[in-house]
N, C-alpha and C. Protein backbone atom coordinates (compact mmCIF):
# COMPACT_ATOMS: atom_id res chain seq x y z
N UNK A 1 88.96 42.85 84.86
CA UNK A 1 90.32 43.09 85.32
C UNK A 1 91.01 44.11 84.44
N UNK A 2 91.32 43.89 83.12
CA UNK A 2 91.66 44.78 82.06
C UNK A 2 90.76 46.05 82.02
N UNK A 3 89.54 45.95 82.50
CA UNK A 3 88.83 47.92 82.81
C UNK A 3 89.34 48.33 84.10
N UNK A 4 89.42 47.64 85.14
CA UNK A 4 89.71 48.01 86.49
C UNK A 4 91.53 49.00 86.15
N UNK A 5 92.71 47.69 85.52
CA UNK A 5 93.65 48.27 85.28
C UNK A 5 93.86 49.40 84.62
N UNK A 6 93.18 50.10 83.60
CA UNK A 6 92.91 50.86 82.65
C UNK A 6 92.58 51.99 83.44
N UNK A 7 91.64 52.00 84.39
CA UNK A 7 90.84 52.76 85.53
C UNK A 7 92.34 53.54 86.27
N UNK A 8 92.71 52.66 86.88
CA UNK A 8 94.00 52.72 87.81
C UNK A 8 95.00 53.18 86.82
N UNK A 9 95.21 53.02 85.37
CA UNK A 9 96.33 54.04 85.00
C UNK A 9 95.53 55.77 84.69
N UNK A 10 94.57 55.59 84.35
CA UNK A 10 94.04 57.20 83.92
C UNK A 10 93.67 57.94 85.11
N UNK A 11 93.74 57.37 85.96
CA UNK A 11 93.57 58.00 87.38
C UNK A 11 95.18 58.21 87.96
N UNK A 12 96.20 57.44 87.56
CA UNK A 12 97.20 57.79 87.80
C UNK A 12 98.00 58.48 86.92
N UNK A 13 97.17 58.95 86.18
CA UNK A 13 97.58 59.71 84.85
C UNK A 13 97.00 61.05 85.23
N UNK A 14 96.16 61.17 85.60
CA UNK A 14 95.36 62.37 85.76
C UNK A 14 95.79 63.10 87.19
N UNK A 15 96.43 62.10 88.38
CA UNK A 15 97.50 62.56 89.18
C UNK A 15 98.66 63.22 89.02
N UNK A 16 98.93 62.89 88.08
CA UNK A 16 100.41 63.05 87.35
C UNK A 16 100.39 65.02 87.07
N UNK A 17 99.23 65.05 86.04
CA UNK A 17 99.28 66.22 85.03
C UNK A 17 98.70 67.15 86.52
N UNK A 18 97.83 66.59 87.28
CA UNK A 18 97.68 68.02 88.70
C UNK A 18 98.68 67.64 89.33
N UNK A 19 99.75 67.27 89.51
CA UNK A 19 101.08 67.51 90.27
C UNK A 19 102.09 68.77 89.27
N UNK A 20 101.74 67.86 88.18
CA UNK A 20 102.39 68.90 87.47
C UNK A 20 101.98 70.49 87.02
N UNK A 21 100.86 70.75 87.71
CA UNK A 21 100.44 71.88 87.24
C UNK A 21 99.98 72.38 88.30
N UNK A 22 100.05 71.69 89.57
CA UNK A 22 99.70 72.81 90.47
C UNK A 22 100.65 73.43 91.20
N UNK A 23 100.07 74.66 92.20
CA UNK A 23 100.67 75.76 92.39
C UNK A 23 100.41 75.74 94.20
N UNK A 24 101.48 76.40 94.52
CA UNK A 24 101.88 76.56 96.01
C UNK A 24 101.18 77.92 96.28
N UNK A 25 100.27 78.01 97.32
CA UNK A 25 99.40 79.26 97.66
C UNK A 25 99.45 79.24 98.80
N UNK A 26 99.98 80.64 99.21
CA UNK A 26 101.14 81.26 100.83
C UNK A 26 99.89 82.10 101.40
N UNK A 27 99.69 81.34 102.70
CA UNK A 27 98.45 82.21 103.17
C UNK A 27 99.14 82.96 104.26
N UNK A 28 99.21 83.63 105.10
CA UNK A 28 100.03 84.60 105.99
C UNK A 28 99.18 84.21 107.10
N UNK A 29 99.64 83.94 108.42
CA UNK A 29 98.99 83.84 109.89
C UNK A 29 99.15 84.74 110.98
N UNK A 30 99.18 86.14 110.75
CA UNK A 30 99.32 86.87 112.01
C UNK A 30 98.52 86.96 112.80
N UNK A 31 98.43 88.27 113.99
CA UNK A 31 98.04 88.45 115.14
C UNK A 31 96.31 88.75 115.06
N UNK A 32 95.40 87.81 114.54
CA UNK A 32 94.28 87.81 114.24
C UNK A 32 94.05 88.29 112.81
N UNK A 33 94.99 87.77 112.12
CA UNK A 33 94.18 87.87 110.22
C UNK A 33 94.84 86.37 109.39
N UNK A 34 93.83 86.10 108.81
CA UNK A 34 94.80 85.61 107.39
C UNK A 34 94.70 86.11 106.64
N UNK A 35 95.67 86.35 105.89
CA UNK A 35 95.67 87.16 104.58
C UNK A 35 97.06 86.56 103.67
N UNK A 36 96.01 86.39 101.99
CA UNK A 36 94.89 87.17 102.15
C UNK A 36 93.92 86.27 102.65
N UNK A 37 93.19 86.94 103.19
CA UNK A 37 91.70 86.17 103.70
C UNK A 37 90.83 85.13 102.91
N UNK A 38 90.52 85.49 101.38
CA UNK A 38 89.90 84.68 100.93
C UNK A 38 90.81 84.34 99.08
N UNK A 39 91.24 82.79 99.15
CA UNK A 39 91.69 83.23 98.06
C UNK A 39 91.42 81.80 97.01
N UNK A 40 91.41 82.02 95.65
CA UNK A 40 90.81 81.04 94.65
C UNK A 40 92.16 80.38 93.81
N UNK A 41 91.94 78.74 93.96
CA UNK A 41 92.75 78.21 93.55
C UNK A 41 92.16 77.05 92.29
N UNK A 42 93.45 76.39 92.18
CA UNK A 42 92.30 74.92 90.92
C UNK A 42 92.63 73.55 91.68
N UNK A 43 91.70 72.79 91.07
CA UNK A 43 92.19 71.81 92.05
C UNK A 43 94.00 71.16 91.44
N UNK A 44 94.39 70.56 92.64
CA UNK A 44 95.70 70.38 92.90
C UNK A 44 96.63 70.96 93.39
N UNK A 45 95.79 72.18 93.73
CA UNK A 45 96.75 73.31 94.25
C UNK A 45 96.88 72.96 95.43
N UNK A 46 97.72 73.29 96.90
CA UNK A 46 97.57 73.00 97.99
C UNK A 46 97.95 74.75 98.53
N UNK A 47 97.41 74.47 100.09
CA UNK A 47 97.92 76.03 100.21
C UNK A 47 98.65 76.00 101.87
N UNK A 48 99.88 76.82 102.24
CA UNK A 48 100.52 76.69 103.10
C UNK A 48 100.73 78.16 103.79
N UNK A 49 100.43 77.50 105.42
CA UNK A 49 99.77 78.55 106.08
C UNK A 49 100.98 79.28 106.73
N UNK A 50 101.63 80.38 106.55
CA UNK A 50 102.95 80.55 107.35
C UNK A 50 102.91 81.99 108.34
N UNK A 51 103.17 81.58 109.49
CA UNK A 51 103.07 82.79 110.61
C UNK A 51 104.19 83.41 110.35
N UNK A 52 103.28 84.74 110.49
CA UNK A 52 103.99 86.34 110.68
C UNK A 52 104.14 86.91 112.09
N UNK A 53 103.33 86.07 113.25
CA UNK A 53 102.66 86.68 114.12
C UNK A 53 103.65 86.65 115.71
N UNK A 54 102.71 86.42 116.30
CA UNK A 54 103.25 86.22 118.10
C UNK A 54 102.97 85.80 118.77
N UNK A 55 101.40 85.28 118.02
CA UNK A 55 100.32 84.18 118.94
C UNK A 55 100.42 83.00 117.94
N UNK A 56 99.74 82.27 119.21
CA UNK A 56 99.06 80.82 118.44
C UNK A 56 97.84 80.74 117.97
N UNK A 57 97.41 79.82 116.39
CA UNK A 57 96.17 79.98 115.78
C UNK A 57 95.61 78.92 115.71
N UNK A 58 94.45 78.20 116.51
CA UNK A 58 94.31 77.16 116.34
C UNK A 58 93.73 76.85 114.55
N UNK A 59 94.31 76.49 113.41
CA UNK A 59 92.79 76.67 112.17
C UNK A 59 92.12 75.31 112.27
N UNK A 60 91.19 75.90 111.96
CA UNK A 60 89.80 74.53 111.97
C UNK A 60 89.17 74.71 110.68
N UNK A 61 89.31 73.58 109.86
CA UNK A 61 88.33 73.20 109.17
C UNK A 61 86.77 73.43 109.65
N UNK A 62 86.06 74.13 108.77
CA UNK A 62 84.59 74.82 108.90
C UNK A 62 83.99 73.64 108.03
N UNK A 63 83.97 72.88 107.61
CA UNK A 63 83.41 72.10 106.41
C UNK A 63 83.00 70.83 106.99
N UNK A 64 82.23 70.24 106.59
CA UNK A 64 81.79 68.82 106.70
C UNK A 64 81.59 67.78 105.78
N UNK A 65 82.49 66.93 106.01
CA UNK A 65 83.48 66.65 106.55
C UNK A 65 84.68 67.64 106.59
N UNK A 66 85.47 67.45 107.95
CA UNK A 66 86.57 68.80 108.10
C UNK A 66 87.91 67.91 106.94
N UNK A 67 88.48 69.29 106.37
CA UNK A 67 89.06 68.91 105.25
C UNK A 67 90.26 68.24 105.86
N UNK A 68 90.98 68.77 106.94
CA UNK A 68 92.02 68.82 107.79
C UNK A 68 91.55 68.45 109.19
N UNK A 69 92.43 67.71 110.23
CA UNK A 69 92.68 67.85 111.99
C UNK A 69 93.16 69.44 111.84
N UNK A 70 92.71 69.62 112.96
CA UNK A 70 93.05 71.55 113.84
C UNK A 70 94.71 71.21 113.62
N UNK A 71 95.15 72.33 112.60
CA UNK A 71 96.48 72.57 113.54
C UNK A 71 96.80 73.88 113.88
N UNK A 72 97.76 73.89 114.71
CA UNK A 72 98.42 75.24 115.18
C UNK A 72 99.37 75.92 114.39
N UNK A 73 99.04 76.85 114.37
CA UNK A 73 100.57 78.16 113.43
C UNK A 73 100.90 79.00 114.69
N UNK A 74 101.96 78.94 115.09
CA UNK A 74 102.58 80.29 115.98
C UNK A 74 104.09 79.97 116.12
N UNK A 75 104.92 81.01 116.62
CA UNK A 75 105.91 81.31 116.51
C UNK A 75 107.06 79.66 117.02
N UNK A 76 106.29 79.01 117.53
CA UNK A 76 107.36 77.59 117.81
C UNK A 76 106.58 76.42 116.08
N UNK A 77 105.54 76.42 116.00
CA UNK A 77 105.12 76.09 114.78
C UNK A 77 105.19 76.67 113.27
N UNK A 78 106.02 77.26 112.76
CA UNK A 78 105.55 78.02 111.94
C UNK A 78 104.96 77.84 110.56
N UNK A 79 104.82 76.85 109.90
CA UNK A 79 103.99 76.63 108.62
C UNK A 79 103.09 75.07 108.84
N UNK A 80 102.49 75.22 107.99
CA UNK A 80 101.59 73.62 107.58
C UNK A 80 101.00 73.80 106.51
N UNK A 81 101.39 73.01 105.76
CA UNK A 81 101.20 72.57 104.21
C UNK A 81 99.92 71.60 103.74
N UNK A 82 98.61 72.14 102.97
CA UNK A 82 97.55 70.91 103.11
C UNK A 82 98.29 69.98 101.99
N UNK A 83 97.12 69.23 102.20
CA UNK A 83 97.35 68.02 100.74
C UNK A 83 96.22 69.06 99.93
N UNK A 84 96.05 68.43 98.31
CA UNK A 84 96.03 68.92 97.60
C UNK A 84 94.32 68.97 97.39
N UNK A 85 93.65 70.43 97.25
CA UNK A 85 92.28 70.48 97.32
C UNK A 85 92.10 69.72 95.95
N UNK A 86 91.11 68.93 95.38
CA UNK A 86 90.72 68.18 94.52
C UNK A 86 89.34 68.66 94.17
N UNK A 87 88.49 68.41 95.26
CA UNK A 87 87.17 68.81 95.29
C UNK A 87 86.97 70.40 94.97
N UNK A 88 85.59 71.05 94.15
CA UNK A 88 85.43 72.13 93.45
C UNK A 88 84.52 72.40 94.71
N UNK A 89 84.89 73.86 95.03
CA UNK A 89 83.23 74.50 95.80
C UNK A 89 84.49 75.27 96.84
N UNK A 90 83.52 75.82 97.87
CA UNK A 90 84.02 77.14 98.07
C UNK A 90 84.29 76.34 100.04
N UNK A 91 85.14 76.52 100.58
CA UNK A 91 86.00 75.90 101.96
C UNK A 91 86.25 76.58 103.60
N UNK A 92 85.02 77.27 104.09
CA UNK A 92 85.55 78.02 105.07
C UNK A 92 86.51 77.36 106.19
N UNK A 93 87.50 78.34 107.01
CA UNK A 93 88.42 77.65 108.14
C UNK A 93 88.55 78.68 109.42
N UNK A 94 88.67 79.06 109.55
CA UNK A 94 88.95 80.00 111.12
C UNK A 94 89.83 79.73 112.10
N UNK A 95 90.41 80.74 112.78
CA UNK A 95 91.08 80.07 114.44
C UNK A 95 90.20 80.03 115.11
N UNK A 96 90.26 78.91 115.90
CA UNK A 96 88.65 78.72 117.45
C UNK A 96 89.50 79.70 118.24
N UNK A 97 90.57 80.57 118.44
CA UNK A 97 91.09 81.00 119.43
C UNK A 97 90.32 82.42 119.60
N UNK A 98 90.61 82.96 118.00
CA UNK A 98 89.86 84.66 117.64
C UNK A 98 88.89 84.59 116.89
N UNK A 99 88.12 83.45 116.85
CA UNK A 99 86.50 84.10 116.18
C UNK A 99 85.86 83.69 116.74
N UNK A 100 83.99 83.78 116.78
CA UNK A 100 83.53 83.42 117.06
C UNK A 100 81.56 84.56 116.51
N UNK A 101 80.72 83.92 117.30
CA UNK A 101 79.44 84.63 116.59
C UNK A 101 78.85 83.70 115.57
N UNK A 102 77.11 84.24 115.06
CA UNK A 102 76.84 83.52 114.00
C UNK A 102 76.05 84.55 113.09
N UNK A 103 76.52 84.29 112.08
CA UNK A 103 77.57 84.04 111.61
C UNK A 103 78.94 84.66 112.13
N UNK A 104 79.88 83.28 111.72
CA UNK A 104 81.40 83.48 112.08
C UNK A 104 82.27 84.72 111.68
N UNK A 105 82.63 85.18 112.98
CA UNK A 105 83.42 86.55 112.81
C UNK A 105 84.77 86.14 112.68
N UNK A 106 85.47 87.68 112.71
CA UNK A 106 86.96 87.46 113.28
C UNK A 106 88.29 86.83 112.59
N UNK A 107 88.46 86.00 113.26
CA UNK A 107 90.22 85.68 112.32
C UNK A 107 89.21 84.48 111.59
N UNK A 108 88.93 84.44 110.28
CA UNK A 108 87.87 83.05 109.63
C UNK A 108 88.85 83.52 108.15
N UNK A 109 88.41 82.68 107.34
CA UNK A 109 89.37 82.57 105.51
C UNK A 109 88.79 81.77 104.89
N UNK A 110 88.83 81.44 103.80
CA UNK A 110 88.00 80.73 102.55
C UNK A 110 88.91 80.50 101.62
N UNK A 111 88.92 79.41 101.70
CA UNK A 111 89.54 78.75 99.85
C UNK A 111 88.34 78.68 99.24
N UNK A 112 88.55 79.13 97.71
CA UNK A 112 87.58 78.66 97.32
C UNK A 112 88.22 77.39 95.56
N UNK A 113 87.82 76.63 95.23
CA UNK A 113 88.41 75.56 94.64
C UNK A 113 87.77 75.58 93.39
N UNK A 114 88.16 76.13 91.81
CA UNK A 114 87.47 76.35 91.02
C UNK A 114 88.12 76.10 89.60
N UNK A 115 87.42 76.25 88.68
CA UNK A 115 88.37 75.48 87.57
C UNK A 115 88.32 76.90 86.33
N UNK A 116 88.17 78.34 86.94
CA UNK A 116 87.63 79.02 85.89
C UNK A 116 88.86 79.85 85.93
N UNK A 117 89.05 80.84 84.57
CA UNK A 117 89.95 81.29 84.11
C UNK A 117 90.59 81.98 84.89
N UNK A 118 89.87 83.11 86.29
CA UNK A 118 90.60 83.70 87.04
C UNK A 118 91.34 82.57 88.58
N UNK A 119 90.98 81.40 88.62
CA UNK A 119 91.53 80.61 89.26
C UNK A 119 92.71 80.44 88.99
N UNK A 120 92.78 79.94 87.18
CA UNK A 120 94.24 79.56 86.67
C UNK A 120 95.10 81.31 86.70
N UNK A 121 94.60 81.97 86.34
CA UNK A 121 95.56 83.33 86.62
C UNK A 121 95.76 83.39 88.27
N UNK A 122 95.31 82.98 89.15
CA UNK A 122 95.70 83.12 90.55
C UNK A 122 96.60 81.73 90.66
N UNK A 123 96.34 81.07 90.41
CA UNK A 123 97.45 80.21 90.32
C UNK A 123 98.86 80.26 90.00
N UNK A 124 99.43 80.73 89.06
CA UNK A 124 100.13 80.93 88.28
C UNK A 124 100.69 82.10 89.18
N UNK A 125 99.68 83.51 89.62
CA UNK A 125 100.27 84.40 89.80
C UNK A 125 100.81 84.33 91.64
N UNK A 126 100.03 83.24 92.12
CA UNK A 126 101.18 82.49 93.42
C UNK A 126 102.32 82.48 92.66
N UNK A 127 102.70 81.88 92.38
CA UNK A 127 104.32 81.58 92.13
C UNK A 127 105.37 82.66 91.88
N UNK A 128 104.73 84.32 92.20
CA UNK A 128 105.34 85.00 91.69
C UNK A 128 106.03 85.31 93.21
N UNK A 129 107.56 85.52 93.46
CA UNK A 129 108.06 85.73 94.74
C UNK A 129 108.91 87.82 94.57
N UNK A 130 108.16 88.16 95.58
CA UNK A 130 108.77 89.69 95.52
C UNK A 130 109.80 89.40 96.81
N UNK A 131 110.70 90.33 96.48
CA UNK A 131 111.62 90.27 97.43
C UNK A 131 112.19 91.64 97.45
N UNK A 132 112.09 92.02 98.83
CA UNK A 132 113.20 93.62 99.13
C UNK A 132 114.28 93.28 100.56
N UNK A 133 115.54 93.70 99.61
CA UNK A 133 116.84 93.56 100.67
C UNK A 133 117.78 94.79 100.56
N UNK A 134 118.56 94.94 101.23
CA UNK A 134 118.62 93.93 102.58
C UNK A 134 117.45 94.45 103.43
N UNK A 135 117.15 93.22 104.73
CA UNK A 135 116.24 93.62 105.41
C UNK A 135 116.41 92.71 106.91
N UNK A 136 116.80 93.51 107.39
CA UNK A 136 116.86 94.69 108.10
C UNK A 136 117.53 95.87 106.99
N UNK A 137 116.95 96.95 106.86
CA UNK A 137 117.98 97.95 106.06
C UNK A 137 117.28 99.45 106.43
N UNK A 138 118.76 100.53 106.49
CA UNK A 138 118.82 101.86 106.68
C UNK A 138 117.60 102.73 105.66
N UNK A 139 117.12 101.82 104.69
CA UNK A 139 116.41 103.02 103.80
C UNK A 139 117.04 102.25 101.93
N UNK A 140 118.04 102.47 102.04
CA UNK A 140 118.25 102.18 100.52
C UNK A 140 118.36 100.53 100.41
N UNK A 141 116.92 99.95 99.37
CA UNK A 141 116.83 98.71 99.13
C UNK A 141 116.88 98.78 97.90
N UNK A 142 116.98 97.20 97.36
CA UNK A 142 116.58 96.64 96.11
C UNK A 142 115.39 95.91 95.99
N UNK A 143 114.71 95.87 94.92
CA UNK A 143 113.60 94.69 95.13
C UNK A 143 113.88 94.19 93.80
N UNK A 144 113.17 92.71 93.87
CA UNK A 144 113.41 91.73 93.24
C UNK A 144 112.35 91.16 92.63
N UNK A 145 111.98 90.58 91.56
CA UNK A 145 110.34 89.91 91.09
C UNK A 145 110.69 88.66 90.27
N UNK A 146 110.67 87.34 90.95
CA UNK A 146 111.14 86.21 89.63
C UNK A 146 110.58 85.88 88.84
N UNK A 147 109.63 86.91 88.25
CA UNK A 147 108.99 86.31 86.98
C UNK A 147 108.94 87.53 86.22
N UNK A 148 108.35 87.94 85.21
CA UNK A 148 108.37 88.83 84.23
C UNK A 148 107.86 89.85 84.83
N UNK A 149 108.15 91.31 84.65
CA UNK A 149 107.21 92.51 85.26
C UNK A 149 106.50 92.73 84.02
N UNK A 150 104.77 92.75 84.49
CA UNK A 150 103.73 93.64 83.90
C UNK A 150 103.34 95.30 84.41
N UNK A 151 102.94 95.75 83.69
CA UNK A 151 102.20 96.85 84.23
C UNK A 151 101.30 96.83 85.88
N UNK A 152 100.71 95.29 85.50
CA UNK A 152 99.69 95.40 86.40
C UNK A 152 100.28 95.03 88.15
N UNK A 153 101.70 94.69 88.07
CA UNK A 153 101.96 94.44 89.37
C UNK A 153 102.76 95.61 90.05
N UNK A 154 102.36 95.44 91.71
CA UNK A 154 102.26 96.53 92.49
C UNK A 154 103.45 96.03 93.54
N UNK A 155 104.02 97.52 94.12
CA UNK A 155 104.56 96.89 96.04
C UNK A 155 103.73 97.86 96.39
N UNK A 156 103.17 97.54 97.53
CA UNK A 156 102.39 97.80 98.30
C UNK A 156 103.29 98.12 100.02
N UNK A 157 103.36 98.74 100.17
CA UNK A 157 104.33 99.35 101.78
C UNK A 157 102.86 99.57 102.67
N UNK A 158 103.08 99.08 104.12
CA UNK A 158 102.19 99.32 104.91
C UNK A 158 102.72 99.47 106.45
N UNK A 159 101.86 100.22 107.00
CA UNK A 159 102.70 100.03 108.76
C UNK A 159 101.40 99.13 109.42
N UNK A 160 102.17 98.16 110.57
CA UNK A 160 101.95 97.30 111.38
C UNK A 160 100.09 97.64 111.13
N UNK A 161 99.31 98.54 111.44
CA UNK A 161 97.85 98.68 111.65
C UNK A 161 97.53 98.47 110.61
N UNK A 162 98.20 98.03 109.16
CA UNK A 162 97.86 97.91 107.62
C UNK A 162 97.70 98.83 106.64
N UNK A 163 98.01 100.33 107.26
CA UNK A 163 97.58 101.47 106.49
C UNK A 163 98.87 101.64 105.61
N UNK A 164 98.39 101.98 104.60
CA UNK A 164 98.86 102.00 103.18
C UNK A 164 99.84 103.38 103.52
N UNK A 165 101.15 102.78 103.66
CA UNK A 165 102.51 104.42 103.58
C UNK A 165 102.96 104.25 101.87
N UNK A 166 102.94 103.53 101.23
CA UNK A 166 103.79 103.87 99.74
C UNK A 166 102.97 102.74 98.93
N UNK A 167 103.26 102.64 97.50
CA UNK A 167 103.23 102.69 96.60
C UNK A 167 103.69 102.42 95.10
N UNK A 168 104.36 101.26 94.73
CA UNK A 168 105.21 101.69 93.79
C UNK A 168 104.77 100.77 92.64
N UNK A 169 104.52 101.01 91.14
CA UNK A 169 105.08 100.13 90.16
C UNK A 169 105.85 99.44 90.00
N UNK A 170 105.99 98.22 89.97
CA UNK A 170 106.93 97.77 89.65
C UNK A 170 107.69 97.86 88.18
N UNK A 171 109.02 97.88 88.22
CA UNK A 171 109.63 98.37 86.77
C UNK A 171 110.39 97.34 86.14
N UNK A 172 110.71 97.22 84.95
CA UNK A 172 111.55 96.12 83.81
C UNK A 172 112.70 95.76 85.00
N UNK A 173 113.45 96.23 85.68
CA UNK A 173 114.55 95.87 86.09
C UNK A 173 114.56 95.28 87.70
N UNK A 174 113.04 95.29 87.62
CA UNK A 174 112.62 94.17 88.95
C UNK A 174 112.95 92.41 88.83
N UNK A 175 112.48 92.61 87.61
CA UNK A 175 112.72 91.15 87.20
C UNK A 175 114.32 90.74 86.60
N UNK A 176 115.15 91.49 86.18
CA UNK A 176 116.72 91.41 85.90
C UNK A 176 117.41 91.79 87.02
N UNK A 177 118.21 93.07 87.07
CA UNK A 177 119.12 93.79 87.93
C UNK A 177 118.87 93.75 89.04
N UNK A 178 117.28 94.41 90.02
CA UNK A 178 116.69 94.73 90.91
C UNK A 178 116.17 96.19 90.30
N UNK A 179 115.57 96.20 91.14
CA UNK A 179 115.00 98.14 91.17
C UNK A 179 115.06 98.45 92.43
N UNK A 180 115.95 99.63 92.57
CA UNK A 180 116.31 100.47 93.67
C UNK A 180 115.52 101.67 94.01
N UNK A 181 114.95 101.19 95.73
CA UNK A 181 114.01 102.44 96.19
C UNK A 181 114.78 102.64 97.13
N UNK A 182 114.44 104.08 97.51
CA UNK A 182 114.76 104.91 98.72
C UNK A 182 114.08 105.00 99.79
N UNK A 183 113.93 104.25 100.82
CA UNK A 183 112.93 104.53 102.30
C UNK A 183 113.31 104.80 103.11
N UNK A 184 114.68 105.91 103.01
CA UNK A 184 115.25 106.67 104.41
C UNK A 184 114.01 107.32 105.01
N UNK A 185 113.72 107.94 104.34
CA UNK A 185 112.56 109.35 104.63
C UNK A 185 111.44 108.62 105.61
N UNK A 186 111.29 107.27 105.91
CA UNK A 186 110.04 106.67 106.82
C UNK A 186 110.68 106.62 108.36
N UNK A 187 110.05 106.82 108.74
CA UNK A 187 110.53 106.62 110.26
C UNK A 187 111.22 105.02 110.20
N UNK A 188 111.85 104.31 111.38
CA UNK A 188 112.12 103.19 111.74
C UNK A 188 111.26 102.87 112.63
N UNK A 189 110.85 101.34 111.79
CA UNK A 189 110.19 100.29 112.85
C UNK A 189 109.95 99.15 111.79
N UNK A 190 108.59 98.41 112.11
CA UNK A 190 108.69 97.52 111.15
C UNK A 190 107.42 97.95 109.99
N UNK A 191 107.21 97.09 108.94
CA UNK A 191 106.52 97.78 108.14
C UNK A 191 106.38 96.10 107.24
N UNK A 192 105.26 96.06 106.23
CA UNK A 192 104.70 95.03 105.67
C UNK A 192 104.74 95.33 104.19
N UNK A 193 105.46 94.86 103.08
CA UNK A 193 105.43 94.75 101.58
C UNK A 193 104.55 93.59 101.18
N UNK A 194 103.54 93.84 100.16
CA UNK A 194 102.82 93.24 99.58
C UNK A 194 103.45 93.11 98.14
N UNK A 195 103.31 92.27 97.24
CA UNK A 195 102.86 92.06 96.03
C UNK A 195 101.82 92.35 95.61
N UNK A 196 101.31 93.00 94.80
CA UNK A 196 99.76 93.60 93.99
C UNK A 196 99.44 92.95 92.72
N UNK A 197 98.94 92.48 92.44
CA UNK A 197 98.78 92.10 91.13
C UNK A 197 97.07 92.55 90.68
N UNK A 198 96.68 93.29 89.51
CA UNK A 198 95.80 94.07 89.68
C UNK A 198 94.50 94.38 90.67
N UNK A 199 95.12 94.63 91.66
CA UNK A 199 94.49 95.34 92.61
C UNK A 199 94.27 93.75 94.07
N UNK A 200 95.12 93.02 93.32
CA UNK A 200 94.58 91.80 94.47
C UNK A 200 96.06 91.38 95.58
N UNK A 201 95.84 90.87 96.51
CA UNK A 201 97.48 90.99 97.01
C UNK A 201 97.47 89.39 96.86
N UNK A 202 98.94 89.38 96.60
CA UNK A 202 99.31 87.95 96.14
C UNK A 202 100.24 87.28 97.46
N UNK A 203 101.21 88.17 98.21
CA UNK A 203 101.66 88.04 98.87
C UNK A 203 102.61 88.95 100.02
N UNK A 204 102.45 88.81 101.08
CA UNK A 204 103.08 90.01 102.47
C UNK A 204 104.18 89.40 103.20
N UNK A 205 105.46 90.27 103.24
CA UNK A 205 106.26 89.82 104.22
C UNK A 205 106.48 91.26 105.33
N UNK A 206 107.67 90.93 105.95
CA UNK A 206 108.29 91.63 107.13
C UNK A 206 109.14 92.54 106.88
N UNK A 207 109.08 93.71 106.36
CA UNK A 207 110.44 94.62 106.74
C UNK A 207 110.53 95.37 107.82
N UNK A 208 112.14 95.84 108.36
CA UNK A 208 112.60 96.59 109.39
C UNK A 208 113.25 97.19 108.96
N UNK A 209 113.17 99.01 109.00
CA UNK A 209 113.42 100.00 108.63
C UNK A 209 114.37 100.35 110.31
N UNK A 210 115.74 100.46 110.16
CA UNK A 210 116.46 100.94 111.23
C UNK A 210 117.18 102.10 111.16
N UNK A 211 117.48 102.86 112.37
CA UNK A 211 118.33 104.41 112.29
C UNK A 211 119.47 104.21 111.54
């Protein structure tokens, strides 16, 4: 009885310290991608799937046992949050709607669940939130970074097909004041900002560039 209880606190001890240390990882659901597509976490991390898109995605657990029931992401659904990966090893998932083939094509993604040093730096570097406003906006924004700026982090500007229009360092006054760019000069429509963090994307939202 006294090992069993002992059992049941270090296990509820060891719950404790992965609540406290894990990290929220933003997977993006558009019009046939996740992105990013494949990405490495530690265990306790959980990761939450949030549509960008216009369709519905059915995701399916690829694994056996399936980690998750199918759920849907689309524009009346828009996020779902797992419970927390525990288990180490690598997790494929897909929409049954846009893939298919064998091997599995198409809209498919991978967690992979690992306990090694570039896991905990992807961890950590989830939590970093970029932000450019206003948005909807004419051209002159601010952007925003809530955690410290390094050298190594990027914005990344793209149009709707993903092709790379800009470019920027991020600078000291991303993380205080804002840092002010100029994107009159792009045509209007919509356009996709990434976060970069050396050379990996951490996270994509929505801007609208208007006359």
């Amino acid at each position: 009885m006294k090992i069993s209880t002992r059992l049941v606190g270090m296990l509820a001890l060891l719950l404790a310290q992965l609540s406290a240390l894990a990290a929220t990882v933003t997977v993006e659901v558009g019009d046939n991608f996740y992105r990013p597509q494949n990405v490495v976490i530690r265990p306790g991390d959980i990761i939450r799937w949030t549509n960008v898109g216009n369709q519905s995605h059915p995701t399916v657990s690829d694994s056996s046992p399936a980690l998750w029931s199918t759920f849907t992401i689309s524009p009346a659904n828009t996020s779902y949050t797992s419970q927390p990966f525990i288990t180490l090893g690598s997790f494929n998932y897909y929409c049954s709607a846009h893939s298919g083939g064998t091997p599995r094509a198409g809209m498919i993604g991978n967690i992979m669940v690992s306990n090694t040093p570039q896991a905990t730096l992807d961890a950590k570097a989830a939590g970093a939130a970029l932000s450019v406003y206003p948005n909807p906006s004419r051209g002159l924004v601010v952007v925003t970074l809530n955690q410290k700026v390094g050298p190594e982090y990027k914005l990344r500007l793209t149009n709707i097909l993903g092709r790379e229009i800009r470019s920027f360092s991020l600078r000291t006054e991303a993380s205080n004041t804002g840092m002010p760019l100029n994107l009159s000069d792009l045509p209007a429509g919509m356009y996709f900002y990434s976060l970069v963090l050396n050379e990996r994307v951490l996270s994509t939202k929505r801007f609208v560039l208007q006359n």
